[in-house]
N, C-alpha and C. Protein backbone atom coordinates (compact mmCIF):
# COMPACT_ATOMS: atom_id res chain seq x y z
N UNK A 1 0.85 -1.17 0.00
CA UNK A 1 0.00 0.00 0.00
C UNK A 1 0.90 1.23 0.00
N UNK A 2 0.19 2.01 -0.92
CA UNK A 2 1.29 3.28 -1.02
C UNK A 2 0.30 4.37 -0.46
N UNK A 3 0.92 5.54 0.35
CA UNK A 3 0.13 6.69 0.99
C UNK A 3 -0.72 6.92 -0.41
N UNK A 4 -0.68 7.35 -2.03
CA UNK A 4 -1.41 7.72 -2.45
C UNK A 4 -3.05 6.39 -2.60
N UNK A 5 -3.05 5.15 -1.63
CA UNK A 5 -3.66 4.25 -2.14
C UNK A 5 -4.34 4.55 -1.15
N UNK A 6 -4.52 5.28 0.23
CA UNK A 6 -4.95 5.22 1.47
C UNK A 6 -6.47 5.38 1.40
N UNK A 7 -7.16 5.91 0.26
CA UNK A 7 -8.34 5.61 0.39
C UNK A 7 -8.95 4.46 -0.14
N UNK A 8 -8.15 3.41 -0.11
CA UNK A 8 -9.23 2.44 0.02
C UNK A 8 -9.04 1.68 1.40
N UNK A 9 -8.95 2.29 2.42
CA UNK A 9 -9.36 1.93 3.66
C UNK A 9 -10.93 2.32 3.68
N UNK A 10 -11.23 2.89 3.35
CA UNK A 10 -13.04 3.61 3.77
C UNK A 10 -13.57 2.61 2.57
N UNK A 11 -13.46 2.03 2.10
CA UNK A 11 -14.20 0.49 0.84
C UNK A 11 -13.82 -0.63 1.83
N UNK A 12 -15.40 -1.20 1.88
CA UNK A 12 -15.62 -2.08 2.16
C UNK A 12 -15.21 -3.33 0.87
N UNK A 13 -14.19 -3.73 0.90
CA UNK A 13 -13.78 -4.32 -0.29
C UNK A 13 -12.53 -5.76 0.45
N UNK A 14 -12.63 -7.12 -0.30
CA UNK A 14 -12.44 -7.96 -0.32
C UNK A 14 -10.93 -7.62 0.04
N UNK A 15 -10.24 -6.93 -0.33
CA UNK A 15 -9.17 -6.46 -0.48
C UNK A 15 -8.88 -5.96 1.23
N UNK A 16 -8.39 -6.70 2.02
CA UNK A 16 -8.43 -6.41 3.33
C UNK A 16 -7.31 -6.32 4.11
N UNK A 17 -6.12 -6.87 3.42
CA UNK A 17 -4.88 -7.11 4.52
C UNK A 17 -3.66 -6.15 3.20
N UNK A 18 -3.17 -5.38 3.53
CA UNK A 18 -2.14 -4.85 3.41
C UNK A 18 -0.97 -4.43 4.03
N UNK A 19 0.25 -4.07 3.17
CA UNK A 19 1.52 -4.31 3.65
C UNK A 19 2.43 -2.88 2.84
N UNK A 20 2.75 -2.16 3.93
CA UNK A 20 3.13 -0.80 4.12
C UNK A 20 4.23 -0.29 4.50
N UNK A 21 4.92 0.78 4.18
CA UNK A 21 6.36 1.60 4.85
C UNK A 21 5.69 2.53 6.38
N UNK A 22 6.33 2.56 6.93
CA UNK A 22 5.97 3.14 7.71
C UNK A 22 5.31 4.97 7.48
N UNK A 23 5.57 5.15 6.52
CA UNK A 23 4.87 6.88 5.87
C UNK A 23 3.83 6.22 5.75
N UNK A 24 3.28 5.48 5.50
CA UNK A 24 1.89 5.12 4.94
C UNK A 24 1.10 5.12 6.47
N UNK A 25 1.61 4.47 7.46
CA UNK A 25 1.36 4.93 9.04
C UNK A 25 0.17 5.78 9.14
N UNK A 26 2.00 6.84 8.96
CA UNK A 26 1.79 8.23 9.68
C UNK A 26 0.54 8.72 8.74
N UNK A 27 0.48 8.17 7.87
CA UNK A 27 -0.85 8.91 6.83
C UNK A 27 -2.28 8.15 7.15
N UNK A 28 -1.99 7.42 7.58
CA UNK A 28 -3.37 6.93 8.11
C UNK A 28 -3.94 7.16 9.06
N UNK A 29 -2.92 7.30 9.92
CA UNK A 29 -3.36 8.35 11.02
C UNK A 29 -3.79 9.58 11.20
N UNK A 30 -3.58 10.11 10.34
CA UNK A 30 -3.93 11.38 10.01
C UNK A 30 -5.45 11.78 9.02
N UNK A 31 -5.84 10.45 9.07
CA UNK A 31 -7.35 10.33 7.88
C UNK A 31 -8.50 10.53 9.63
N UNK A 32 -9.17 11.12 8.97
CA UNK A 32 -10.50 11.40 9.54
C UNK A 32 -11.38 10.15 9.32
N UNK A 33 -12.32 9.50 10.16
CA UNK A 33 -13.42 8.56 9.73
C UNK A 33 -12.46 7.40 9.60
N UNK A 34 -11.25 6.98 10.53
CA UNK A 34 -10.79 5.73 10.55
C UNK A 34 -10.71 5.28 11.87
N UNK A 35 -11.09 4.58 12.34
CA UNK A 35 -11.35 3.91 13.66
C UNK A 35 -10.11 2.94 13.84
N UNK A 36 -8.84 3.94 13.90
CA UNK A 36 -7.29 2.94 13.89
C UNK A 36 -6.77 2.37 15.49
N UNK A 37 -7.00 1.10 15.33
CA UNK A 37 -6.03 0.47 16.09
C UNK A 37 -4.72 -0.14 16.42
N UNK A 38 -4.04 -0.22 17.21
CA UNK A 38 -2.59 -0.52 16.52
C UNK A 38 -1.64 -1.44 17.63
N UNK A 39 -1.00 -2.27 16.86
CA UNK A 39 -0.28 -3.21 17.66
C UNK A 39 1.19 -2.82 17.17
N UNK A 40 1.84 -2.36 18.63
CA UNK A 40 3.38 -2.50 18.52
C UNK A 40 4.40 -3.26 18.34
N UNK A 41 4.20 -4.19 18.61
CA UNK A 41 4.74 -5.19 18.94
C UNK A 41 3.92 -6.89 19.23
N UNK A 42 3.56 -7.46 18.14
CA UNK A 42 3.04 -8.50 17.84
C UNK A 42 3.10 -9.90 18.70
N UNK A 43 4.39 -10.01 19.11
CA UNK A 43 4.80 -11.12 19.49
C UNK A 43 5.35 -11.97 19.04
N UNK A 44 5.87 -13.25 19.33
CA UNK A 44 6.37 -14.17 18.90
C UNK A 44 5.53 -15.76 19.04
N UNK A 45 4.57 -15.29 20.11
CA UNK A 45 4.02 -16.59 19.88
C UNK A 45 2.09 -16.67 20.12
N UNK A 46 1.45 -17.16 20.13
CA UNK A 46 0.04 -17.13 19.79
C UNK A 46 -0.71 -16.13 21.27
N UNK A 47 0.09 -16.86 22.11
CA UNK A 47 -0.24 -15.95 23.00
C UNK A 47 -0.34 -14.53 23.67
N UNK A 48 0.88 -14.42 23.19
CA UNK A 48 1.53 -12.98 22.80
C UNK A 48 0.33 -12.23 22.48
N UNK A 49 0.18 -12.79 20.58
CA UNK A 49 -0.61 -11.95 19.60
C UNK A 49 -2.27 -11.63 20.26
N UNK A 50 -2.59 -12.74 20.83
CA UNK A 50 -3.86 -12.57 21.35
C UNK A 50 -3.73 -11.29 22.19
N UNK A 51 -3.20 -11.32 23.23
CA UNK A 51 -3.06 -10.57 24.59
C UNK A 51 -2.89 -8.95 23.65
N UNK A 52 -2.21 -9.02 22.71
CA UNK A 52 -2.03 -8.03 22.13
C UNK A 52 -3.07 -7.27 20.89
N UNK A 53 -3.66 -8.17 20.83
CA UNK A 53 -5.44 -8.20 19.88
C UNK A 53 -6.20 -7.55 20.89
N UNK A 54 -6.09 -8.54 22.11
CA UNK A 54 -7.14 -8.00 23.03
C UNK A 54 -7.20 -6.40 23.66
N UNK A 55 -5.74 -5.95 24.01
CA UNK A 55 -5.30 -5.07 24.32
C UNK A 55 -5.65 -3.63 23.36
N UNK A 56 -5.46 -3.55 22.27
CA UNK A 56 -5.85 -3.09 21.01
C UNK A 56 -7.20 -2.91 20.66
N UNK A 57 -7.83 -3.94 21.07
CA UNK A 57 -9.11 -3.98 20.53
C UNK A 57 -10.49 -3.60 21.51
N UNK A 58 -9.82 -3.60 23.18
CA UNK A 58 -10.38 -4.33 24.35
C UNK A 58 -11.05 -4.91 24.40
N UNK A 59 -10.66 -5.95 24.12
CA UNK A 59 -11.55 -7.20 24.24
C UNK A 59 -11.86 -7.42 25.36
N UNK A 60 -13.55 -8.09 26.02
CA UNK A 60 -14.18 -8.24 26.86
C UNK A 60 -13.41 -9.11 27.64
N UNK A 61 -13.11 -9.21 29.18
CA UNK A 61 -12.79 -9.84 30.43
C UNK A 61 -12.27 -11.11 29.89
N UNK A 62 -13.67 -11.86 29.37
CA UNK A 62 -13.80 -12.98 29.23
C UNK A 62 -13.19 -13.75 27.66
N UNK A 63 -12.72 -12.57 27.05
CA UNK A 63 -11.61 -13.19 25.90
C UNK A 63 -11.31 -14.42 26.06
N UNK A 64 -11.85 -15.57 25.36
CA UNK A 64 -10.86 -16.94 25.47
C UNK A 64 -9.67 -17.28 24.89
N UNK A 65 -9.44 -16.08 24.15
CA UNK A 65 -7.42 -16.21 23.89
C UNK A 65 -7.71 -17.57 22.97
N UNK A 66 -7.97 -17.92 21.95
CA UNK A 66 -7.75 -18.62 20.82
C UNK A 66 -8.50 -18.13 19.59
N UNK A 67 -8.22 -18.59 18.56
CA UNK A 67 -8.84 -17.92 17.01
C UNK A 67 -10.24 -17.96 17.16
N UNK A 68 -10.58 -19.08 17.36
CA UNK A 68 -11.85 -18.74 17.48
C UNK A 68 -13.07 -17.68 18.39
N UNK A 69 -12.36 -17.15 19.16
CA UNK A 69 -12.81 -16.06 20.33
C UNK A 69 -11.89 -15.03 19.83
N UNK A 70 -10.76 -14.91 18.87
CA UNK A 70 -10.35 -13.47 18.01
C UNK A 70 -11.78 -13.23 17.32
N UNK A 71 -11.99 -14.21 16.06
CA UNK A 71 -13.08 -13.96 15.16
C UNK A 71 -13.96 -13.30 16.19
N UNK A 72 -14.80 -13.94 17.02
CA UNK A 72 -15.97 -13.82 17.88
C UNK A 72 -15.88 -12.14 18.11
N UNK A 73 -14.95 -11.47 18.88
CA UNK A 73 -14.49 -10.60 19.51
C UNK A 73 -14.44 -9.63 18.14
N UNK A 74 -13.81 -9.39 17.09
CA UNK A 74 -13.65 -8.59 16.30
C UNK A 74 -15.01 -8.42 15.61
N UNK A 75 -15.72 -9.70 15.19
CA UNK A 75 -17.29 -9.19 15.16
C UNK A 75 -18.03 -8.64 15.94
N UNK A 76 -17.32 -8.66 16.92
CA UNK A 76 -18.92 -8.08 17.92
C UNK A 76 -18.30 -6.17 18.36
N UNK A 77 -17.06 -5.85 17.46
CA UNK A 77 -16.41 -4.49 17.61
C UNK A 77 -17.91 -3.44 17.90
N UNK A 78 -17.94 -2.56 18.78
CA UNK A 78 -18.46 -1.21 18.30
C UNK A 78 -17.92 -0.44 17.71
N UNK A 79 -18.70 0.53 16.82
CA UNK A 79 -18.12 1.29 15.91
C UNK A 79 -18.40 3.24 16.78
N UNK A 80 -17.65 3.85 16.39
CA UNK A 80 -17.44 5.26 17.22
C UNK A 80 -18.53 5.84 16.53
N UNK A 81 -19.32 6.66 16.69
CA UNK A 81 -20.22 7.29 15.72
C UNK A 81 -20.03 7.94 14.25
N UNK A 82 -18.79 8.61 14.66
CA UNK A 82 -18.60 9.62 13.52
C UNK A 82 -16.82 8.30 12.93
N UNK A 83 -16.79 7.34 13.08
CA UNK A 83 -15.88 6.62 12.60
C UNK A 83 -16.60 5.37 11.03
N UNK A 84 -16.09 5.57 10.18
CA UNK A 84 -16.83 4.20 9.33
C UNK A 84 -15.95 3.35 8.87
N UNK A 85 -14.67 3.14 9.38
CA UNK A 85 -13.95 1.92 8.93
C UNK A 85 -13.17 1.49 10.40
N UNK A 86 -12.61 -0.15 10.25
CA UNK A 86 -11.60 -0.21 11.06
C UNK A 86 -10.30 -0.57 10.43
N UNK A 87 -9.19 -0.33 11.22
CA UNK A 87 -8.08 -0.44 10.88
C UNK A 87 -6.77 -0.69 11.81
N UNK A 88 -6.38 -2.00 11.19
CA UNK A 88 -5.29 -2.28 12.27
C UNK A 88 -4.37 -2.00 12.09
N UNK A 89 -3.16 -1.26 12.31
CA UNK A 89 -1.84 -1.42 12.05
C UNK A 89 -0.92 -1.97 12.69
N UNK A 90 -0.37 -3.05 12.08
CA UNK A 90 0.43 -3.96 13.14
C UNK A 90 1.97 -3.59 12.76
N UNK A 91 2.45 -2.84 12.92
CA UNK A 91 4.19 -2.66 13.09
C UNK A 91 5.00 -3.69 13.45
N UNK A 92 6.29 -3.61 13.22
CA UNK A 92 7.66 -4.54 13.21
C UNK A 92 6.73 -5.67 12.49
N UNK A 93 5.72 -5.54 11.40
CA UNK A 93 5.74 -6.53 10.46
C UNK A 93 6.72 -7.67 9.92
N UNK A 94 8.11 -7.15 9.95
CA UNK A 94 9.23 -7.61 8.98
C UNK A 94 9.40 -8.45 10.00
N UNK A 95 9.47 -8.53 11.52
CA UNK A 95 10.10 -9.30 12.59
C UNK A 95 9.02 -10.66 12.41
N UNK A 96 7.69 -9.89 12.60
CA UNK A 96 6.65 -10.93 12.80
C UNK A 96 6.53 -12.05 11.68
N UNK A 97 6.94 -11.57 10.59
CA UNK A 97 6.82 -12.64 9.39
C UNK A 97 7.87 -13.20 9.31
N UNK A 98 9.00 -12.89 9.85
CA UNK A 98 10.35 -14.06 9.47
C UNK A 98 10.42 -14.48 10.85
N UNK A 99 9.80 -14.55 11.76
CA UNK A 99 9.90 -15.22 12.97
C UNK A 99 8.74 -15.96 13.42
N UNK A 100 7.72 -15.53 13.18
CA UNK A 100 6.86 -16.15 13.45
C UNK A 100 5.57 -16.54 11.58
N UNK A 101 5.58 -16.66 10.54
CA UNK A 101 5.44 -16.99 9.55
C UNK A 101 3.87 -17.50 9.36
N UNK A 102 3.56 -18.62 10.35
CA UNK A 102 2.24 -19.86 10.49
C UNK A 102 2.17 -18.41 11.36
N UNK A 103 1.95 -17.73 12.00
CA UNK A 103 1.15 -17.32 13.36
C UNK A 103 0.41 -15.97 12.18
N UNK A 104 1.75 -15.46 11.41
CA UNK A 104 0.94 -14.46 10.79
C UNK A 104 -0.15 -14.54 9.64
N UNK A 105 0.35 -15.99 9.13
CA UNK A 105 -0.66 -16.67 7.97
C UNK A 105 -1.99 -16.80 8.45
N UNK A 106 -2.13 -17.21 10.16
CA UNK A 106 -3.36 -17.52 10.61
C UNK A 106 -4.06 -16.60 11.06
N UNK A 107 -3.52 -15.61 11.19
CA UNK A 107 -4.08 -13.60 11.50
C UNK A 107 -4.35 -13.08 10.48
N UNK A 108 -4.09 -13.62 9.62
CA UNK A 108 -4.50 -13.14 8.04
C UNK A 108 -5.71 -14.27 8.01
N UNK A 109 -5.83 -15.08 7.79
CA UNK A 109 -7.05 -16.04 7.79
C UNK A 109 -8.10 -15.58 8.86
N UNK A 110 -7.79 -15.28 9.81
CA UNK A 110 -9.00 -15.06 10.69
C UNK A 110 -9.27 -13.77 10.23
N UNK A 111 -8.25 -12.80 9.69
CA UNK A 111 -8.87 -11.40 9.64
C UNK A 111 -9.84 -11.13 8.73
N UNK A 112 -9.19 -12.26 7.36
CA UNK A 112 -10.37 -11.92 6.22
C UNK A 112 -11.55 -12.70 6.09
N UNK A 113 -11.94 -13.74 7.04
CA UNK A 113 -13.23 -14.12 7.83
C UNK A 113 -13.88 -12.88 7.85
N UNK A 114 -13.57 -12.63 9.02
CA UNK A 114 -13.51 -11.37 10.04
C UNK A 114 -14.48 -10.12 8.86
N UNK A 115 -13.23 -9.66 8.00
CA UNK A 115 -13.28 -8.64 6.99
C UNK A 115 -14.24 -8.64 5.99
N UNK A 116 -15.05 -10.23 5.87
CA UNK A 116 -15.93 -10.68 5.04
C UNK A 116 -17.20 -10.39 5.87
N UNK A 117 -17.46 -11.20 6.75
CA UNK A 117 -18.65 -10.44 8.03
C UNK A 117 -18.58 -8.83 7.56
N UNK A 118 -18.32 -8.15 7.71
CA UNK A 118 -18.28 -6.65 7.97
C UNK A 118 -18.32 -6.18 6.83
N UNK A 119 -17.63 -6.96 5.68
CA UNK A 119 -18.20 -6.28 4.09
C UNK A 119 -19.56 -6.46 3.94
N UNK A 120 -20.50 -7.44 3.96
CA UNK A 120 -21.58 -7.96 4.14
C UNK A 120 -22.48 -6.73 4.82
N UNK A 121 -21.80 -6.17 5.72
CA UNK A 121 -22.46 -4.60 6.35
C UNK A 121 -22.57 -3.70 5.92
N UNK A 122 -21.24 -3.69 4.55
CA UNK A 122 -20.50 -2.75 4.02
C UNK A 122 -19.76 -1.93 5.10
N UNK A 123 -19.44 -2.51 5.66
CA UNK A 123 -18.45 -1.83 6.83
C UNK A 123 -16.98 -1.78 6.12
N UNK A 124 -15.95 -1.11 5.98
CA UNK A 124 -14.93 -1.43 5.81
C UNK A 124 -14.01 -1.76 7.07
N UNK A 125 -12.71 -3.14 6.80
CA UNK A 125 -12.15 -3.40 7.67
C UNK A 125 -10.84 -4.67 7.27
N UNK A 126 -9.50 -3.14 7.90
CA UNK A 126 -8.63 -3.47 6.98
C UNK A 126 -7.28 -3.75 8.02
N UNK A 127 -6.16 -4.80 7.66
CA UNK A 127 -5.36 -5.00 8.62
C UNK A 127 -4.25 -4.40 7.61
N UNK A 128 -3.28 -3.65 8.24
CA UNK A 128 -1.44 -3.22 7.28
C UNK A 128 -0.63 -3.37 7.95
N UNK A 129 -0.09 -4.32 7.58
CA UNK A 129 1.50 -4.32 8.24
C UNK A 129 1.83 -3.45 8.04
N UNK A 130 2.77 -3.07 8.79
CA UNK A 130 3.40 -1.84 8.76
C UNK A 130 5.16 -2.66 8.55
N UNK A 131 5.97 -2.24 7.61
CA UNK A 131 6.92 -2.93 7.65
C UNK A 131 8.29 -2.30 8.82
């Protein structure tokens, strides 16, 4: 994703997981009507990533910390009033994919579940690595 591509965060579109320089960030942050969440630091192992989903996302008390209670949890998001997309940015991308590889393949699988529910709303809802 290049900063001039940043509006297709607000499209609800199939097109859900992207992979970014860090300018592209700072430019998303700076968009109005994006409901951005953001993970610093990913982890290295499933547990990690959850705790760090949850944290991000606040997930309810009762989070059961496995994929299947990510999905659960990211569907049941509230949305801010004056916000119409979500957006994750997960940073040190480059660490998370050559170290952990299967963990990020399966955060991508649950996300575009996830991203499919919410197109169906026409909600848009989009994950970027941030490299």
């Amino acid at each position: 994703m290049r900063s001039d591509s940043i509006n297709l965060l607000e499209q609800a579109t199939a097109e859900a997981v992207h992979f970014a320089d860090a300018d592209v960030a700072t430019a998303v942050r700076r968009r109005v009507g994006l409901q951005i969440f953001e993970i610093r630091d990913p982890g290295v192992s499933e547990g990690e990533l959850f705790e760090a989903l949850a944290v991000a996302f606040d997930f309810p008390e009762e989070f059961g910390g496995n994929w299947d209670a990510v999905v659960d949890s990211l569907r049941d998001l509230q949305r801010e009033p004056a916000m119409t997309a979500f957006v994750l940015l997960l940073r040190d991308a480059t660490r998370f994919w050559a170290e952990t590889p299967r963990l990020a393949a399966e955060l991508v699988e649950a996300w575009l579940a996830v991203a499919e529910y919410w197109r169906d709303d026409g909600v848009p809802f989009h994950l970027v690595f941030i490299w």
